[in-house]
N, C-alpha and C. Protein backbone atom coordinates (compact mmCIF):
# COMPACT_ATOMS: atom_id res chain seq x y z
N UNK A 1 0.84 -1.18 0.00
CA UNK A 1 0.00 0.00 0.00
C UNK A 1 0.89 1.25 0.00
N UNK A 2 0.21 2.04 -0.56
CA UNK A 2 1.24 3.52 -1.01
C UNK A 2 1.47 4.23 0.52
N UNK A 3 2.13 4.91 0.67
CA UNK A 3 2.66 6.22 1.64
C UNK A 3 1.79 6.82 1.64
N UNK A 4 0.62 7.30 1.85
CA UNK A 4 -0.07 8.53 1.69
C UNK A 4 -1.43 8.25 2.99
N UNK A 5 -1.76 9.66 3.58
CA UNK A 5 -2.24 9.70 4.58
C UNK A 5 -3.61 10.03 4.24
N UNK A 6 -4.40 8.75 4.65
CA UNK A 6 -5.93 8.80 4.12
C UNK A 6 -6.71 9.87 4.26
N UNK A 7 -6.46 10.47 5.40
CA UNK A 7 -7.09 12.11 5.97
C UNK A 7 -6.95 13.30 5.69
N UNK A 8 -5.63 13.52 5.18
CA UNK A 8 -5.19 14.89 4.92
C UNK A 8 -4.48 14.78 3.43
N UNK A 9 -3.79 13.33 2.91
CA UNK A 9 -3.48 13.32 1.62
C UNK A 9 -1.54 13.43 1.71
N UNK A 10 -1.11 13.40 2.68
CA UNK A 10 0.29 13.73 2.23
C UNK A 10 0.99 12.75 2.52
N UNK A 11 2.26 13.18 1.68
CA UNK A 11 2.54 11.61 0.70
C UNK A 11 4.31 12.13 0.98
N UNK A 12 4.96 11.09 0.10
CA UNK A 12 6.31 10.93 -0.35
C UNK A 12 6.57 12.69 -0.75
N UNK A 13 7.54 12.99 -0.54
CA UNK A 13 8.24 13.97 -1.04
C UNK A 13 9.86 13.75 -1.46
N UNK A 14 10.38 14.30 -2.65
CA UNK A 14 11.25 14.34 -3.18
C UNK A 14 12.27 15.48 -2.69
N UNK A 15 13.58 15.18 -1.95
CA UNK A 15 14.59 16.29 -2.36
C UNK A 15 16.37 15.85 -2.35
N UNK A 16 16.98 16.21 -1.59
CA UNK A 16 18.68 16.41 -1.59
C UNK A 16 19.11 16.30 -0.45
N UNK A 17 19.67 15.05 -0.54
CA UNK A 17 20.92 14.88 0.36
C UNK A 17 21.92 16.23 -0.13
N UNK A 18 22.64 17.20 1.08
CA UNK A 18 23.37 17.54 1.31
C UNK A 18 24.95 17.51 2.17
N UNK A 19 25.63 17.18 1.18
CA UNK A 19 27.27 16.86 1.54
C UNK A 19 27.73 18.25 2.49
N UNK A 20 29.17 18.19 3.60
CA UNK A 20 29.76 19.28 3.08
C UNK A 20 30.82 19.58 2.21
N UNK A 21 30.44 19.22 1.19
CA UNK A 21 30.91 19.81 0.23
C UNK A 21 30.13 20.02 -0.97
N UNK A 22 29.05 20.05 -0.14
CA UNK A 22 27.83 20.23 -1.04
C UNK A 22 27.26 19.59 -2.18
N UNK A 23 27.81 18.26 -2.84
CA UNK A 23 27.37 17.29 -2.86
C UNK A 23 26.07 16.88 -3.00
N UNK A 24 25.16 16.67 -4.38
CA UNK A 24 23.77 16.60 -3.74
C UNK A 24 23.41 15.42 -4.61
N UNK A 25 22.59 14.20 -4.00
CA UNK A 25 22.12 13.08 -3.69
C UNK A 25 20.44 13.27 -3.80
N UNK A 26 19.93 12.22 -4.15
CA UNK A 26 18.50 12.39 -3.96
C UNK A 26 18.11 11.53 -2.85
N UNK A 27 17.09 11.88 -2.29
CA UNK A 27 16.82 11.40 -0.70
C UNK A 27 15.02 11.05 -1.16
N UNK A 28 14.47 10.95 0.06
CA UNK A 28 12.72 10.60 0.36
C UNK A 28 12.81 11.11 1.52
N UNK A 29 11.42 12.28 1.84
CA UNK A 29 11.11 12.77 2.62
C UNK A 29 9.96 12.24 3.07
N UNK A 30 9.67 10.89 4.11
CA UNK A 30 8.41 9.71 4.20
C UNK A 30 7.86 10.76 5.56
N UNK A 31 6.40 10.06 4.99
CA UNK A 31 5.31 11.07 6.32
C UNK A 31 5.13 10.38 7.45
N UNK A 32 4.78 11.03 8.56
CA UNK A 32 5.08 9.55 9.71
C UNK A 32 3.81 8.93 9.93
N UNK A 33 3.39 8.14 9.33
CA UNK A 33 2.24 7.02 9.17
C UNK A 33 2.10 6.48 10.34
N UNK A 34 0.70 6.35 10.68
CA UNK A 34 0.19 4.73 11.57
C UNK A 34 -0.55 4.71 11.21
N UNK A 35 -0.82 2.79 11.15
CA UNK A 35 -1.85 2.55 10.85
C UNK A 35 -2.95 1.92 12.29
N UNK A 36 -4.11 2.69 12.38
CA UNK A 36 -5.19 2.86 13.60
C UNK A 36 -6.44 2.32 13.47
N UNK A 37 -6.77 1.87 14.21
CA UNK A 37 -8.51 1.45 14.33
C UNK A 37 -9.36 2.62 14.80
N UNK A 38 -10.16 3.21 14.19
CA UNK A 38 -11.23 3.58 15.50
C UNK A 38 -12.59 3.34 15.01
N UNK A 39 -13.46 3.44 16.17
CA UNK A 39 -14.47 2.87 16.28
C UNK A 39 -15.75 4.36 16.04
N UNK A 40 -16.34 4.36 15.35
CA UNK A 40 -17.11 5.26 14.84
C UNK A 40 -18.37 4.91 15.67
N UNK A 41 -19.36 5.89 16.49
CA UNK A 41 -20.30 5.44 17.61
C UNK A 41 -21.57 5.62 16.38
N UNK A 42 -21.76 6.79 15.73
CA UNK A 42 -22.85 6.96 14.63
C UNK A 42 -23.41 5.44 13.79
N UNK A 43 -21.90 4.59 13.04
CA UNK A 43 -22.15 3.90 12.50
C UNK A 43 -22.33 2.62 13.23
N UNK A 44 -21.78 2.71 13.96
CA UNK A 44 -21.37 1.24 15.05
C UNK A 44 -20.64 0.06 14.20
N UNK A 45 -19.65 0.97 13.87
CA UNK A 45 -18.30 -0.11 13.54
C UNK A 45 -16.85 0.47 13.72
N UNK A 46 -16.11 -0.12 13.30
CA UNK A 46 -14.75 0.03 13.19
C UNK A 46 -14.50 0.25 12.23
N UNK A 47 -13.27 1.23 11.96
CA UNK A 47 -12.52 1.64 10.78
C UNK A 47 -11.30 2.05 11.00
N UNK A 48 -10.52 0.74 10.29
CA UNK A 48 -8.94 1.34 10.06
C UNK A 48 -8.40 2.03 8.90
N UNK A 49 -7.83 3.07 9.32
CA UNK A 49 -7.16 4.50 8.73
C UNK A 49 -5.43 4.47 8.70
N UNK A 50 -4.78 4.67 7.64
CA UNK A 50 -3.61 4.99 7.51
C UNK A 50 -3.46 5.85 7.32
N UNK A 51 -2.91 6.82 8.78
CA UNK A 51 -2.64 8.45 9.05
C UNK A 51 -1.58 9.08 10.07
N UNK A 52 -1.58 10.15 9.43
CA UNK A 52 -0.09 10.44 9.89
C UNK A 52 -0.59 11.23 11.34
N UNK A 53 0.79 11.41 11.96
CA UNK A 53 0.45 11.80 13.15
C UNK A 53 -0.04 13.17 13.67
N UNK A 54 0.15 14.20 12.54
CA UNK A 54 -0.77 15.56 12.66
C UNK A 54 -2.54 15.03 12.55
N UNK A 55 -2.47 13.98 11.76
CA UNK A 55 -4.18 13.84 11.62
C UNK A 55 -4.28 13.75 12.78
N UNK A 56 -3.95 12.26 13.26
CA UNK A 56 -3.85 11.84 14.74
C UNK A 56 -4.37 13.11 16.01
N UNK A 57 -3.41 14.29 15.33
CA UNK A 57 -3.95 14.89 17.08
C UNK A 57 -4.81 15.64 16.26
N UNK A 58 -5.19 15.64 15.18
CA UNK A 58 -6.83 16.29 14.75
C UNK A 58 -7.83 15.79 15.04
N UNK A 59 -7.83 14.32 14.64
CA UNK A 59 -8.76 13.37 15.13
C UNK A 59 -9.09 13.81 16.65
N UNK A 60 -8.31 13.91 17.45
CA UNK A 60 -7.96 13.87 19.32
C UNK A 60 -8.92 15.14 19.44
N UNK A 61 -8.37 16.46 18.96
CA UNK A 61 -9.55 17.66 19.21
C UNK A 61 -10.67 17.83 18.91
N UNK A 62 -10.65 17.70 17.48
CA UNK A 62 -12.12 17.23 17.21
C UNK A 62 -13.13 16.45 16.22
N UNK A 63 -12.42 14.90 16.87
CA UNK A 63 -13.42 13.64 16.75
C UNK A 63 -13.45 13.27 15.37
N UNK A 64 -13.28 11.78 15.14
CA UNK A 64 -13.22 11.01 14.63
C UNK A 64 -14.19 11.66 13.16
N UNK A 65 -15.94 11.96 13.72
CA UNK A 65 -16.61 11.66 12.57
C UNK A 65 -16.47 13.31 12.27
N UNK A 66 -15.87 13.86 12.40
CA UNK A 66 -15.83 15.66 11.67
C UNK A 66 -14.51 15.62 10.92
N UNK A 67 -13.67 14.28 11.09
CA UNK A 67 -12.19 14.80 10.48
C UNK A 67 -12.64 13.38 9.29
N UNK A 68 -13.50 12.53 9.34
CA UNK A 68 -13.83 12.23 7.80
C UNK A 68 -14.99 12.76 7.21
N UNK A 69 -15.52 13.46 7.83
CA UNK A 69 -16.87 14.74 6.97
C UNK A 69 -15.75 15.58 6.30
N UNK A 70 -14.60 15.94 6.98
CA UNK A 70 -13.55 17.38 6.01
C UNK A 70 -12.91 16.47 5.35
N UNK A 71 -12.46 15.05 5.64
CA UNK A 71 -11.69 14.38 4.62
C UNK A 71 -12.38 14.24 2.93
N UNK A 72 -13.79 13.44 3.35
CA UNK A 72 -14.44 13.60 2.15
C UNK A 72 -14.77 14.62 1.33
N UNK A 73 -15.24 16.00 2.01
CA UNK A 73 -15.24 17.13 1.59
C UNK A 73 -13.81 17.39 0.26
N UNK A 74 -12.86 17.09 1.16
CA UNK A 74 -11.87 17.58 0.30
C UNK A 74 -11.24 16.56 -0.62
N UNK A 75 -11.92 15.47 -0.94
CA UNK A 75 -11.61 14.11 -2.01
C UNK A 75 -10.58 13.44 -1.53
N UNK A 76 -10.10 13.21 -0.18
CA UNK A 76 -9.31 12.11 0.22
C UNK A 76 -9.60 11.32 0.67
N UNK A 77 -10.73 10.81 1.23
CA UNK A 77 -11.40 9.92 1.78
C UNK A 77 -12.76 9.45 1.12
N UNK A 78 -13.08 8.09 1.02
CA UNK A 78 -14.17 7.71 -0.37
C UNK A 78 -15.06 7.01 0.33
């Protein structure tokens, strides 16, 4: 399964290893993923989400079913 954070959408990024001697290399800038259960009370089930840890403390303030109402809103979540 790809890198990318079901909630907010962010993914792999591309840039440069830097030498000193300046030296430049291509690197991966990876998002910090977990993958989580939670339990939705509206639907009465479970749903696991692969999301990074800014979602994480979005989810925490405010709740599970408002951060996939803005996910879908914004076409990352189906």
């Amino acid at each position: 399964m790809s890198k990318i954070c079901q909630l907010t959408g962010k993914k792999v990024m591309t840039g440069n290893n830097v030498s000193h001697s300046k030296r430049r290399t291509k690197r991966k800038f990876l998002p910090n993923l977990i993958t989580k259960k939670f339990y939705i009370p509206e639907e009465d089930r479970y749903v696991t989400l692969k999301i990074s840890a800014s979602s994480l403390r979005t989810i925490n303030k405010i709740g599970i079913s408002a951060a996939m109402k803005k996910a879908k809103e914004q076409g990352f979540l189906k």
